[in-house]
C-alpha atoms as a PDB file:
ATOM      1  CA  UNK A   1      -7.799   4.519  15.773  1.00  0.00           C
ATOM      2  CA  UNK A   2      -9.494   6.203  12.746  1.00  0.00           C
ATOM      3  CA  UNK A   3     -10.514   4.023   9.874  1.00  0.00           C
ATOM      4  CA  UNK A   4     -11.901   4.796   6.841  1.00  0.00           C
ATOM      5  CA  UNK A   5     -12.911   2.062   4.113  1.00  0.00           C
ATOM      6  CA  UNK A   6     -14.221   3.341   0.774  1.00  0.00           C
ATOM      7  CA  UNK A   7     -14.421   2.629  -3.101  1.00  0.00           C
ATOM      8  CA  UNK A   8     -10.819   2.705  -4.645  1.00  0.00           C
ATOM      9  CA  UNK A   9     -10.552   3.171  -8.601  1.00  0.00           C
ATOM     10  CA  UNK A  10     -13.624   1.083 -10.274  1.00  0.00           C
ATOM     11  CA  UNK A  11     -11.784  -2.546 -12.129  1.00  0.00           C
ATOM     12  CA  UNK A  12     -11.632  -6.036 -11.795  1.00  0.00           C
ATOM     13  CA  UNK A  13      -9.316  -8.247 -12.986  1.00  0.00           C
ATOM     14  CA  UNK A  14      -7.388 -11.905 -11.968  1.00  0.00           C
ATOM     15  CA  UNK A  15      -3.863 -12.153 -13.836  1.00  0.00           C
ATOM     16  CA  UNK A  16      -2.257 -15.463 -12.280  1.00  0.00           C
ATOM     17  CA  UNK A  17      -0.718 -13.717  -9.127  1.00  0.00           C
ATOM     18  CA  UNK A  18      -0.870 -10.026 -11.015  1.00  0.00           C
ATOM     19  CA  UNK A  19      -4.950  -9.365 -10.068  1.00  0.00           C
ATOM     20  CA  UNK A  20      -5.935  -5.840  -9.107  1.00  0.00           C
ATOM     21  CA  UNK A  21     -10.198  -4.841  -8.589  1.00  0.00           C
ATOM     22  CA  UNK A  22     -11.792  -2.115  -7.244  1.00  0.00           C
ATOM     23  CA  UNK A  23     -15.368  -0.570  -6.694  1.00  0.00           C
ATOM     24  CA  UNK A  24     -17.733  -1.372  -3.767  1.00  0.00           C
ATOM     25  CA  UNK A  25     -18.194  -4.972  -3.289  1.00  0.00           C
ATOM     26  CA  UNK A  26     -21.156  -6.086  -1.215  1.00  0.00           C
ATOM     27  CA  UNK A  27     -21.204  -8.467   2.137  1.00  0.00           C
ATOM     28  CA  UNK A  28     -21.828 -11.939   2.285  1.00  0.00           C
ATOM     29  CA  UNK A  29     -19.584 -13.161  -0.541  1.00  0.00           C
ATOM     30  CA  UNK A  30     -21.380 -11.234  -3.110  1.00  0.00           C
ATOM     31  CA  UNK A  31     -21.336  -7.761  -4.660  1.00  0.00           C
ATOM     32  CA  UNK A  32     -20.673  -6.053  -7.928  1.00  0.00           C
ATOM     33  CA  UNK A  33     -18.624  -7.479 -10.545  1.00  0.00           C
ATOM     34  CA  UNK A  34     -17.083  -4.480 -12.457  1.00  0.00           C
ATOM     35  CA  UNK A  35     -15.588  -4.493 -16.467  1.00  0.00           C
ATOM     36  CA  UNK A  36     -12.489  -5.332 -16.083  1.00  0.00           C
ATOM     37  CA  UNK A  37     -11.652  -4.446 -19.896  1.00  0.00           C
ATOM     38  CA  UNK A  38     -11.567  -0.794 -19.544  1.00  0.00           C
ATOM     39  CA  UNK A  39      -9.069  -1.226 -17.416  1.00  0.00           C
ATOM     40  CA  UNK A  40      -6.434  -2.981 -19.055  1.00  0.00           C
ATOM     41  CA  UNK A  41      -4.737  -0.260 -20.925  1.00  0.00           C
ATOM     42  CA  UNK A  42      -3.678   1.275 -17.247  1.00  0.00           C
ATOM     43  CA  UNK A  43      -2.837  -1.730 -15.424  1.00  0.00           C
ATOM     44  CA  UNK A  44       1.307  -2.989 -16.105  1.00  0.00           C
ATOM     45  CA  UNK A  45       2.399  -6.040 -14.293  1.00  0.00           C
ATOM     46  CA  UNK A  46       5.966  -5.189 -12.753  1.00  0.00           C
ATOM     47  CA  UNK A  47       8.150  -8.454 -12.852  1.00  0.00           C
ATOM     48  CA  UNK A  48      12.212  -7.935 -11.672  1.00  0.00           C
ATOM     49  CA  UNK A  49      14.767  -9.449 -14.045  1.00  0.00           C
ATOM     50  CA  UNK A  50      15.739 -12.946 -13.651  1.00  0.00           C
ATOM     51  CA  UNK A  51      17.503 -15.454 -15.317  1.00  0.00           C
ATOM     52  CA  UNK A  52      14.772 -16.746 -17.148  1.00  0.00           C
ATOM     53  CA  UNK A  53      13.589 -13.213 -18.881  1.00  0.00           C
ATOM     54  CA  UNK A  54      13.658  -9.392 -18.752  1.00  0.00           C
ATOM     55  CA  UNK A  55      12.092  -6.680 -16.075  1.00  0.00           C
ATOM     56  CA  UNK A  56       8.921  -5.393 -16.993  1.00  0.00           C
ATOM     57  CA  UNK A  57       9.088  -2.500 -16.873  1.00  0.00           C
ATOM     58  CA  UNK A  58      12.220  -2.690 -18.826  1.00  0.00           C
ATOM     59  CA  UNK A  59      15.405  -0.877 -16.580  1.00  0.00           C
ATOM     60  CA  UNK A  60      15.358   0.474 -12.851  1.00  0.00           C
ATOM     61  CA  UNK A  61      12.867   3.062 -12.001  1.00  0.00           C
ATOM     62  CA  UNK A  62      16.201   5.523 -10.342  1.00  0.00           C
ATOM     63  CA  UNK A  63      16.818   7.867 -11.486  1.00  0.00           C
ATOM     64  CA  UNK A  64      13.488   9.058 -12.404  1.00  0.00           C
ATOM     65  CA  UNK A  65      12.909  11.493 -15.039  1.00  0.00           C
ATOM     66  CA  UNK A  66      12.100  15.085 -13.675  1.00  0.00           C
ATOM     67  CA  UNK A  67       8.677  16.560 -14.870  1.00  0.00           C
ATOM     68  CA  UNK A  68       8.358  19.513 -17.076  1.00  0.00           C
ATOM     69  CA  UNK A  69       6.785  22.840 -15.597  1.00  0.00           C
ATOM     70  CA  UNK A  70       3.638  21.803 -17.316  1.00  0.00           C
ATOM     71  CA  UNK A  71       3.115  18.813 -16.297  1.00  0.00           C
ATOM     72  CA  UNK A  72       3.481  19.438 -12.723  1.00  0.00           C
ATOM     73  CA  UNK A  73       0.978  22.479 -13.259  1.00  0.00           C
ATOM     74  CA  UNK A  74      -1.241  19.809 -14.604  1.00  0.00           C
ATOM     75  CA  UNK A  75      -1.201  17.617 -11.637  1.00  0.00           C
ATOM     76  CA  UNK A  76      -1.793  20.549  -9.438  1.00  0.00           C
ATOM     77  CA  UNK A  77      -4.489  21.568 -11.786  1.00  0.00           C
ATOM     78  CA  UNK A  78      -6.201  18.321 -10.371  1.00  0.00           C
ATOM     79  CA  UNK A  79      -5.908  18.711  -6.598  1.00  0.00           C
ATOM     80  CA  UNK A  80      -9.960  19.994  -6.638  1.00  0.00           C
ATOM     81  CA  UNK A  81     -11.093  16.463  -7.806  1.00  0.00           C
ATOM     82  CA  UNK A  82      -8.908  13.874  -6.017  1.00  0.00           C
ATOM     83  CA  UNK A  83     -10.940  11.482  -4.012  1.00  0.00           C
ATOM     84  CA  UNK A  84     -11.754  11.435  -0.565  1.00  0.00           C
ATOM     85  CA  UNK A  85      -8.556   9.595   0.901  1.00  0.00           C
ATOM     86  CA  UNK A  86      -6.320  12.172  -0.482  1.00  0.00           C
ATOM     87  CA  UNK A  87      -7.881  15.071   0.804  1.00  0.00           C
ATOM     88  CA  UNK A  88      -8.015  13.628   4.106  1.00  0.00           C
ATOM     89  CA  UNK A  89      -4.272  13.252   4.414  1.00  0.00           C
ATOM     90  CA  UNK A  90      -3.727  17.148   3.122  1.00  0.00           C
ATOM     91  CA  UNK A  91      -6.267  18.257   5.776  1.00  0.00           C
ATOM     92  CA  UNK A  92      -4.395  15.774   8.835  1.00  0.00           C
ATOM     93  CA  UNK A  93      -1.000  17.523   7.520  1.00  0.00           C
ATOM     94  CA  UNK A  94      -2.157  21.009   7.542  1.00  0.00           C
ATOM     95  CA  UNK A  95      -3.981  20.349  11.260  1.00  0.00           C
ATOM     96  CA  UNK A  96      -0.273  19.712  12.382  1.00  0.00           C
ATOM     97  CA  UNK A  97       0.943  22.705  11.216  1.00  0.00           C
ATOM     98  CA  UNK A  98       4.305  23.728   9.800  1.00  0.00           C
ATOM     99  CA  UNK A  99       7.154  22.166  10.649  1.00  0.00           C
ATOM    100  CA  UNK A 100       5.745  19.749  13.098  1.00  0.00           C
ATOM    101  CA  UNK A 101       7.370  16.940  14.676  1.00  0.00           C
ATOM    102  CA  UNK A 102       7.433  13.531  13.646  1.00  0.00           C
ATOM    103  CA  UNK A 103       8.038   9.979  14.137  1.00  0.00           C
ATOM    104  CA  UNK A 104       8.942   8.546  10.531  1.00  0.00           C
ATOM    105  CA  UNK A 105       9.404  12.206   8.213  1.00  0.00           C
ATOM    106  CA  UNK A 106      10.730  15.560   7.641  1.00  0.00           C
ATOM    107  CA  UNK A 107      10.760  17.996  10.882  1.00  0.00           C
ATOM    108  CA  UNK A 108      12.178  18.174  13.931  1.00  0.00           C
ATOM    109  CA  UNK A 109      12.001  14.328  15.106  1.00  0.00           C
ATOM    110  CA  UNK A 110       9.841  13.426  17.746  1.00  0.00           C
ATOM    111  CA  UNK A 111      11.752  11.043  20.613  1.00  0.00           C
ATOM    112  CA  UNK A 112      11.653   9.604  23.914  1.00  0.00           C
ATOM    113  CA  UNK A 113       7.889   9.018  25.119  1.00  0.00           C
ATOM    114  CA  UNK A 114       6.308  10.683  21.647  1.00  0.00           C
ATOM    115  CA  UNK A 115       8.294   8.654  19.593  1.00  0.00           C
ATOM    116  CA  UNK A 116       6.214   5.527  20.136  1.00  0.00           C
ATOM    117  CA  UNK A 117       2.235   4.511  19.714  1.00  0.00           C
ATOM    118  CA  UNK A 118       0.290   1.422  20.298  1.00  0.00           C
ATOM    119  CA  UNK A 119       1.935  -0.660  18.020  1.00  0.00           C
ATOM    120  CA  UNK A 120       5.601   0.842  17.460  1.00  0.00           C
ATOM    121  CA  UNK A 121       8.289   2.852  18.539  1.00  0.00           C
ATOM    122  CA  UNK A 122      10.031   5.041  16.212  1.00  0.00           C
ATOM    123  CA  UNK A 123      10.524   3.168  13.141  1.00  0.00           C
ATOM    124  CA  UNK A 124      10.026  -0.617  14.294  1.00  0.00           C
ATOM    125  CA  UNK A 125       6.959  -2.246  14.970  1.00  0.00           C
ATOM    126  CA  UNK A 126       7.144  -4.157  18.421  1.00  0.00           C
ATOM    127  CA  UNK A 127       6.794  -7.908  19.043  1.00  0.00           C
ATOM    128  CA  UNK A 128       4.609  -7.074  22.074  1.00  0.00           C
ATOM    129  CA  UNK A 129       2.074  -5.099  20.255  1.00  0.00           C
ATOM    130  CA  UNK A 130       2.048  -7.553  17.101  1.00  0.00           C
ATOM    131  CA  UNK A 131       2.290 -11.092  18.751  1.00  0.00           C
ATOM    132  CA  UNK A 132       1.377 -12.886  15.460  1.00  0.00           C
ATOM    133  CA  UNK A 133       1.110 -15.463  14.025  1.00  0.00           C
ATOM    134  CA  UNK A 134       1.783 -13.612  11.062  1.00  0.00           C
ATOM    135  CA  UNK A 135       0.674 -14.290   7.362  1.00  0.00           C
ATOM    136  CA  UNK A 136       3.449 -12.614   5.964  1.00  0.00           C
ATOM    137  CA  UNK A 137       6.638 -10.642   7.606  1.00  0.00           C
ATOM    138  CA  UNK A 138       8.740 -10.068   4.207  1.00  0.00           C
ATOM    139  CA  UNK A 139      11.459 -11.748   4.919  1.00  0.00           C
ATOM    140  CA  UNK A 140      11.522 -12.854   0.919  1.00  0.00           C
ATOM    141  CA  UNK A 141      12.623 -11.288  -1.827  1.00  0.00           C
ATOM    142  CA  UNK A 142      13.373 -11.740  -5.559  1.00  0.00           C
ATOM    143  CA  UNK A 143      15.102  -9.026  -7.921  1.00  0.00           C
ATOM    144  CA  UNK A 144      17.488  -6.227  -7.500  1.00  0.00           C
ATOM    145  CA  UNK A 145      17.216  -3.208  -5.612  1.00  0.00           C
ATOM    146  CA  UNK A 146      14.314  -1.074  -6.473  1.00  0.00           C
ATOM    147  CA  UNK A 147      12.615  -3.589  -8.377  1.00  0.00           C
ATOM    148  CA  UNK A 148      12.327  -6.372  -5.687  1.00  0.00           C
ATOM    149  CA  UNK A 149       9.181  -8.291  -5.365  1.00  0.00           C
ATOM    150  CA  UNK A 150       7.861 -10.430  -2.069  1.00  0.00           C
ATOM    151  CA  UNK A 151       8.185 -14.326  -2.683  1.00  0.00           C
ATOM    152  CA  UNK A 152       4.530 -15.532  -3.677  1.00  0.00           C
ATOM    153  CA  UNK A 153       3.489 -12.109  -4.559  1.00  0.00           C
ATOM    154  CA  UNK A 154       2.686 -10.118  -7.665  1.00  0.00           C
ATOM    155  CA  UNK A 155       3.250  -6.745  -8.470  1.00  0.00           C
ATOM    156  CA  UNK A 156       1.519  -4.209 -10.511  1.00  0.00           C
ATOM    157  CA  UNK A 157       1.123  -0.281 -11.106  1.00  0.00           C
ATOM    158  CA  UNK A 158      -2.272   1.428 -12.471  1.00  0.00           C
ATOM    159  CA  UNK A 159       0.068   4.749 -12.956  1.00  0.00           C
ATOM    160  CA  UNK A 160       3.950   4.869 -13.047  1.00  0.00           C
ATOM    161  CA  UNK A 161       4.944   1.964 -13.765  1.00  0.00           C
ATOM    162  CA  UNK A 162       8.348   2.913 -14.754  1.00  0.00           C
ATOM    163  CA  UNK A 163       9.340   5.310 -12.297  1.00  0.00           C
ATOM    164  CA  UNK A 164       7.576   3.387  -8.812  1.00  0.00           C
ATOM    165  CA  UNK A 165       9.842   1.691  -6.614  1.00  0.00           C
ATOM    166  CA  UNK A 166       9.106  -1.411  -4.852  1.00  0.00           C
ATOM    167  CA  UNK A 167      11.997  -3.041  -2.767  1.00  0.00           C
ATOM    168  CA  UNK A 168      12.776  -4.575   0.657  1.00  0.00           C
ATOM    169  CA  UNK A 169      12.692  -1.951   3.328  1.00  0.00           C
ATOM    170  CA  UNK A 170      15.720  -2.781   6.384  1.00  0.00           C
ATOM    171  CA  UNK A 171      15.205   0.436   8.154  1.00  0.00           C
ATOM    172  CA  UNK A 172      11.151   0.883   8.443  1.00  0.00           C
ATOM    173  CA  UNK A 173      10.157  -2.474  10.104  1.00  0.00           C
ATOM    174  CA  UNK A 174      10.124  -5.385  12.970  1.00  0.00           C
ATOM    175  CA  UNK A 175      11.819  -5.227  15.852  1.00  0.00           C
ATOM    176  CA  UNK A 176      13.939  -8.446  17.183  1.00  0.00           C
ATOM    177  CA  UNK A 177      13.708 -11.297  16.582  1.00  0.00           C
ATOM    178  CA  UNK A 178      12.857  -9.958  12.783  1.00  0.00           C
ATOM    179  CA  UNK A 179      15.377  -7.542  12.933  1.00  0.00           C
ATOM    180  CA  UNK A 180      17.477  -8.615   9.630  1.00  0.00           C
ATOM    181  CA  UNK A 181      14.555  -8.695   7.834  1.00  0.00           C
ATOM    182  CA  UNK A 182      12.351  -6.169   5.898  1.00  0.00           C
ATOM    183  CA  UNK A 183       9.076  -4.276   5.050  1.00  0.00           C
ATOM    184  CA  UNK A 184       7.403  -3.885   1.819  1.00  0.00           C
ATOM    185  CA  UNK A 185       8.726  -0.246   0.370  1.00  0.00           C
ATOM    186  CA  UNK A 186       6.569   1.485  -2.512  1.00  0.00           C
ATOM    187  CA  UNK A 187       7.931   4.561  -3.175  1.00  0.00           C
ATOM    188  CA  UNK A 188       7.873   7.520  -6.102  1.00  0.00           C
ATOM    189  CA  UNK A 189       8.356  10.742  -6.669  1.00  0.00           C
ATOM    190  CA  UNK A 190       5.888  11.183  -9.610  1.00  0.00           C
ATOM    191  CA  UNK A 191       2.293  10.516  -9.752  1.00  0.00           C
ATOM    192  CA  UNK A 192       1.750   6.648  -9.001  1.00  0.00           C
ATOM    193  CA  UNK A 193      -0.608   3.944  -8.512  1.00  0.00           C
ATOM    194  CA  UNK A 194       0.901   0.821  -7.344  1.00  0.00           C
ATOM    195  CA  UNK A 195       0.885  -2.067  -5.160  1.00  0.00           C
ATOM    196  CA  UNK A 196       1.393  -6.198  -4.346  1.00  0.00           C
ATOM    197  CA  UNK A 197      -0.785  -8.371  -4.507  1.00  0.00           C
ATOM    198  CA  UNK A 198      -1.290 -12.592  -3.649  1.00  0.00           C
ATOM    199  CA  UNK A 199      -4.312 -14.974  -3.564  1.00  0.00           C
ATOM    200  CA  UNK A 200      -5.017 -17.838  -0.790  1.00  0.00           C
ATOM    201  CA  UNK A 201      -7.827 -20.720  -0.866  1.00  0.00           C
ATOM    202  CA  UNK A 202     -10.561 -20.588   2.536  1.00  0.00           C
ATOM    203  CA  UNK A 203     -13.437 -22.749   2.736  1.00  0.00           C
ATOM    204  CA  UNK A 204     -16.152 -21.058   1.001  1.00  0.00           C
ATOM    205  CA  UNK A 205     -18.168 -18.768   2.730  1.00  0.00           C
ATOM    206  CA  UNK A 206     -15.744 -18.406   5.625  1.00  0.00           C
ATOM    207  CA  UNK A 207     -15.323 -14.768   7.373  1.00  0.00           C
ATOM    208  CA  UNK A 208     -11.688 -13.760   6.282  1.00  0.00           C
ATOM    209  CA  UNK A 209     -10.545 -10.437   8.311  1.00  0.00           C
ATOM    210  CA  UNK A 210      -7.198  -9.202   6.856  1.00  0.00           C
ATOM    211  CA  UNK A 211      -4.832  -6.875   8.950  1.00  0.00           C
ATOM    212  CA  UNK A 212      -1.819  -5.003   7.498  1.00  0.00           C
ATOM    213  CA  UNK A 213       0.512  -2.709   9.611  1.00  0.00           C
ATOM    214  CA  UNK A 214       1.598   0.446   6.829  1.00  0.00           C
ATOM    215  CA  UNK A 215       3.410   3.688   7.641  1.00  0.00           C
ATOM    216  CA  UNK A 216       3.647   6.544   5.353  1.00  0.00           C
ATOM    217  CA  UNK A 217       6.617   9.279   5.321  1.00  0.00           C
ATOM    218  CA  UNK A 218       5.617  12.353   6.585  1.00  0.00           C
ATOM    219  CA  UNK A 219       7.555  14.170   3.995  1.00  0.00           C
ATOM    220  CA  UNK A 220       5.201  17.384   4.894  1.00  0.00           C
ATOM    221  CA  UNK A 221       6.478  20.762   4.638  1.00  0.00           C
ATOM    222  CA  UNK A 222       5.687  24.058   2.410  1.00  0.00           C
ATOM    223  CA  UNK A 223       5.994  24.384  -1.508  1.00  0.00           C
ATOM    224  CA  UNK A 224       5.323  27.586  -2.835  1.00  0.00           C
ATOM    225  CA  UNK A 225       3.449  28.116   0.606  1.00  0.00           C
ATOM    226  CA  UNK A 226       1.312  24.964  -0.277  1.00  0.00           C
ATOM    227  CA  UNK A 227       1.262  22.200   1.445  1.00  0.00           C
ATOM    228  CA  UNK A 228       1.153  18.728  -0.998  1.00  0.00           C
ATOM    229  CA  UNK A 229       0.546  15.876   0.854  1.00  0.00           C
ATOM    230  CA  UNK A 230      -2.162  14.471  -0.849  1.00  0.00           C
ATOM    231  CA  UNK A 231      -0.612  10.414  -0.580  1.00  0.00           C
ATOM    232  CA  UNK A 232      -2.538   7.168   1.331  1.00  0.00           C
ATOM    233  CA  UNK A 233      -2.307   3.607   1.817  1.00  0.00           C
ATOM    234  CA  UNK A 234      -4.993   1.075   0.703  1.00  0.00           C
ATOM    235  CA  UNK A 235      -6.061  -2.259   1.452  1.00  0.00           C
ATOM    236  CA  UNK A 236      -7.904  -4.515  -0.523  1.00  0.00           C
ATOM    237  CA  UNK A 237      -9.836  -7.856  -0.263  1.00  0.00           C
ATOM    238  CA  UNK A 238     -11.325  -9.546  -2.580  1.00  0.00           C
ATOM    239  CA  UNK A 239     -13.546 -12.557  -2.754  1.00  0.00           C
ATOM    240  CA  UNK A 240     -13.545 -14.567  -6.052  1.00  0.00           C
ATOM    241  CA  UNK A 241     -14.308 -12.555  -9.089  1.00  0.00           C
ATOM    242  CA  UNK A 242     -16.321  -9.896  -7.035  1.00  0.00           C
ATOM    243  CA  UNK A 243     -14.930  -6.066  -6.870  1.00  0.00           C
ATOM    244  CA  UNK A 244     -12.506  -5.821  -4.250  1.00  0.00           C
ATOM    245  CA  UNK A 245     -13.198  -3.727  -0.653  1.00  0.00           C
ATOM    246  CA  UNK A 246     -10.866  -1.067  -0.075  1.00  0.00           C
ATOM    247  CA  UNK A 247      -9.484   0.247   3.251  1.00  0.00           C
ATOM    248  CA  UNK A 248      -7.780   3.474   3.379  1.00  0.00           C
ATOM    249  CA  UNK A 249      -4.936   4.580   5.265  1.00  0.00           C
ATOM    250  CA  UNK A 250      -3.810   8.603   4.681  1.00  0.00           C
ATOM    251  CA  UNK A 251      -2.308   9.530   8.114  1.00  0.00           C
ATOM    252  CA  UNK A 252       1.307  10.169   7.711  1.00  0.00           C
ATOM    253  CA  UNK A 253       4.424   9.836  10.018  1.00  0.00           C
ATOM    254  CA  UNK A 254       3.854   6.553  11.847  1.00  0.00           C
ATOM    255  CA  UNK A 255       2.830   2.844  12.116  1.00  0.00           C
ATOM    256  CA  UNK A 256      -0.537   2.118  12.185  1.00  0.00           C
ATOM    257  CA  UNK A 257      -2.861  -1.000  10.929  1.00  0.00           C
ATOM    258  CA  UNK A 258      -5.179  -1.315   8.253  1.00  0.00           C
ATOM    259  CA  UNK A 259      -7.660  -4.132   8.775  1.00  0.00           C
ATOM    260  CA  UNK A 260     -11.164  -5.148   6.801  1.00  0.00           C
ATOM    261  CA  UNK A 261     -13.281  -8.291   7.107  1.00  0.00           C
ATOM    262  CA  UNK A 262     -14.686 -10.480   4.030  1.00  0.00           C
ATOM    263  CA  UNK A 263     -16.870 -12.927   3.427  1.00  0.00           C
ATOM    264  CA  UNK A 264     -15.511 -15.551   0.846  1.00  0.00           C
ATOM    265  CA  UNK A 265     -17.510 -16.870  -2.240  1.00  0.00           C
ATOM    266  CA  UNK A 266     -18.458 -19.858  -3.301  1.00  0.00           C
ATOM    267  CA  UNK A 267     -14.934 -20.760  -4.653  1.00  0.00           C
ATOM    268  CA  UNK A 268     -13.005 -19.890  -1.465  1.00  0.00           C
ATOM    269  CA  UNK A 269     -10.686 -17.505  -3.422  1.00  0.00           C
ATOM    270  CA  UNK A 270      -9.481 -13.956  -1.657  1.00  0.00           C
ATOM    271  CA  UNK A 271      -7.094 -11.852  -2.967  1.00  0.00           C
ATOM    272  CA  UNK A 272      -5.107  -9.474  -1.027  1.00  0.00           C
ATOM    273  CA  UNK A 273      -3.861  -5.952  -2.540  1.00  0.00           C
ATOM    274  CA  UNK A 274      -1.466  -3.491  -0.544  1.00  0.00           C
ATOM    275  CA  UNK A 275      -1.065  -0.136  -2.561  1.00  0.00           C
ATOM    276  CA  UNK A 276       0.368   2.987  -2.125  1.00  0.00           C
ATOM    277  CA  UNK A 277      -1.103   5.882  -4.279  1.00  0.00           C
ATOM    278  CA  UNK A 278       0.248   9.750  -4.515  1.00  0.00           C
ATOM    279  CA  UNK A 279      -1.330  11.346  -7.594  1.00  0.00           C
ATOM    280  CA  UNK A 280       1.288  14.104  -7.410  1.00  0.00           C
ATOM    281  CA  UNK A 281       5.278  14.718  -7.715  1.00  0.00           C
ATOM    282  CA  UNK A 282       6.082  14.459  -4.211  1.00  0.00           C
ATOM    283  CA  UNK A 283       8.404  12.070  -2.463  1.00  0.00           C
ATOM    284  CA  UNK A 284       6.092   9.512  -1.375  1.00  0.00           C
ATOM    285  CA  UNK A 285       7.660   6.791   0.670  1.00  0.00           C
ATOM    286  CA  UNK A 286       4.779   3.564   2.058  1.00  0.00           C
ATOM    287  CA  UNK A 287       5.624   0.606   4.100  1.00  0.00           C
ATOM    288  CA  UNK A 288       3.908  -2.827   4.774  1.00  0.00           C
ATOM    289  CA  UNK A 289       4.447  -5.294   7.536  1.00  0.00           C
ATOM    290  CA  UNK A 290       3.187  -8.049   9.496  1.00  0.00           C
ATOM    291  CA  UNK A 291       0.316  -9.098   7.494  1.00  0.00           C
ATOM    292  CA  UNK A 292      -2.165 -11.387   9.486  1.00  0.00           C
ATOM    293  CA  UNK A 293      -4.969 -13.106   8.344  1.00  0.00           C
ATOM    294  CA  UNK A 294      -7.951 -15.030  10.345  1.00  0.00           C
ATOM    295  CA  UNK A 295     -10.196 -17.552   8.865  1.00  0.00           C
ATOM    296  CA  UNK A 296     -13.153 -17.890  10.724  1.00  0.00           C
ATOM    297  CA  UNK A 297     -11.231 -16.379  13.595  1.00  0.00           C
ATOM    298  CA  UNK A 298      -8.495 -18.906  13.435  1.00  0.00           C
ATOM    299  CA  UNK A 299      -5.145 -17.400  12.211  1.00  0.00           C
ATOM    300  CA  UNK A 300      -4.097 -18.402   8.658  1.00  0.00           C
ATOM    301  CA  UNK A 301      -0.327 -18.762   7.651  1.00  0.00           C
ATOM    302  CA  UNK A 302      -0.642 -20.250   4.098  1.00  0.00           C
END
């Protein structure tokens, strides 16, 4: 399994459940501690509608607004400079070639044998390859469709904000005995940064690994004899007010996990971020799933 954990954006910040950091943070419960205030113009906290106030964003993000001419020129423009993460995923999706096969995408679709790896076949993750315990399964929602938000965890969107979609998934996810209930969709099909977030208490200075199982549609293919899959997965963890450590995911087509160990601080505090981010008009489509965490190699379930 390839793995490949880098620097993601450069903020900190802690709002209630709504906390998003980034930049390198350092071993041993310490590292850097980045200005978060540069950063609050681009961060939006996205809250469904309830009975006791409005969405924020205000409205559903479907149908979203198509782009003008320019401004998809513009995001082209910017393929060059994209980080690291994204130019891995356009260089795995031009290694398969055109009009490859695939498990969860556009294509012919792979079946039988193919259709399955260590941890999944086709679209479901399997019981036998992710025992658990589990941390978190999303089986809990709040909201309405497209704007649905896991029980106990925030939401939030660096880019997009009003056009990013984050729901309950009931096709991309567990097998039995979890059939019936969901994965963590973020979807878009405009430039977006967004993700879900929630905090849990460890003894201080324990060693906190965090795994995530994501899958990203392969939704591949030429435009204008270009190929534009530039999209990944990230996970973060973050120990008290230190930067988080980011975990990148950019293979396409098929479950796979995302995992990163921590040491926590003083105050016992990590936060866990699962983000999607596609800085260009495509239709970008991530999942999240079985979320474990082990405190000092002892399984945590909140």
């Amino acid at each position: 399994m390839r793995r490949h954990s880098r620097t993601l954006l450069t903020s900190l910040a802690i709002v209630v459940l709504l906390v998003v950091s980034a930049g390198a943070a350092g071993a041993s419960g310490g590292g850097s501690m980045s200005d978060w205030s540069a950063w609050q113009a681009y961060f939006t906290p996205i809250v469904p509608a309830t009975p006791h106030g409005p969405a924020s964003p205000a409205g559903l993000p479907i149908p979203t607004q198509s782009p003008s001419n320019a401004l998809l020129q513009a995001w082209v423009n910017m393929i060059p400079s994209l980080p690291q993460p994204a130019q891995q995923a356009h260089a795995e999706e031009v290694a398969r070639g055109v009009d490859h096969s695939t498990i969860i995408g556009h294509g012919p679709a792979v079946t039988g044998i193919a259709a399955g790896n260590e941890w999944a076949y086709g679209h479901q993750l399997l019981n036998s390859a992710n025992p658990g315990p589990f941390f978190e399964t999303f089986n809990n929602f709040y909201g309405a469709t497209w704007r649905q938000i896991p029980h106990l965890w925030g939401a939030y969107a660096y880019r997009g904000a009003e056009s990013v979609v984050l729901t309950a998934e009931k096709v991309v996810k567990d097998e039995s005995p979890y059939d019936g209930s969901y994965s963590m969709k973020i979807a878009g099909s405009v430039p977006f940064e967004a993700g879900v977030s929630r905090e849990i208490k460890v003894t201080p200075g324990a060693e906190v690994r965090v795994r995530a199982m994501y899958v990203l549609y392969d939704h591949g293919g030429l435009h204008g004899g270009n190929v534009l899959t530039y999209d990944w997965a990230a996970l973060g963890v973050k120990a008290d007010d230190f930067d988080a450590e980011w975990v990148n995911g950019p293979w396409h087509g098929q479950w796979l996990p995302l995992e990163h160990t921590v040491t926590a601080g003083p105050e016992g505090r990590i936060m866990i971020f699962l983000q999607v981010i596609s800085p260009l008009a495509e239709n970008v489509n991530g999942y999240f799933d079985d979320v474990q965490v082990w405190v000092d190699g002892e399984p945590y379930q909140g």
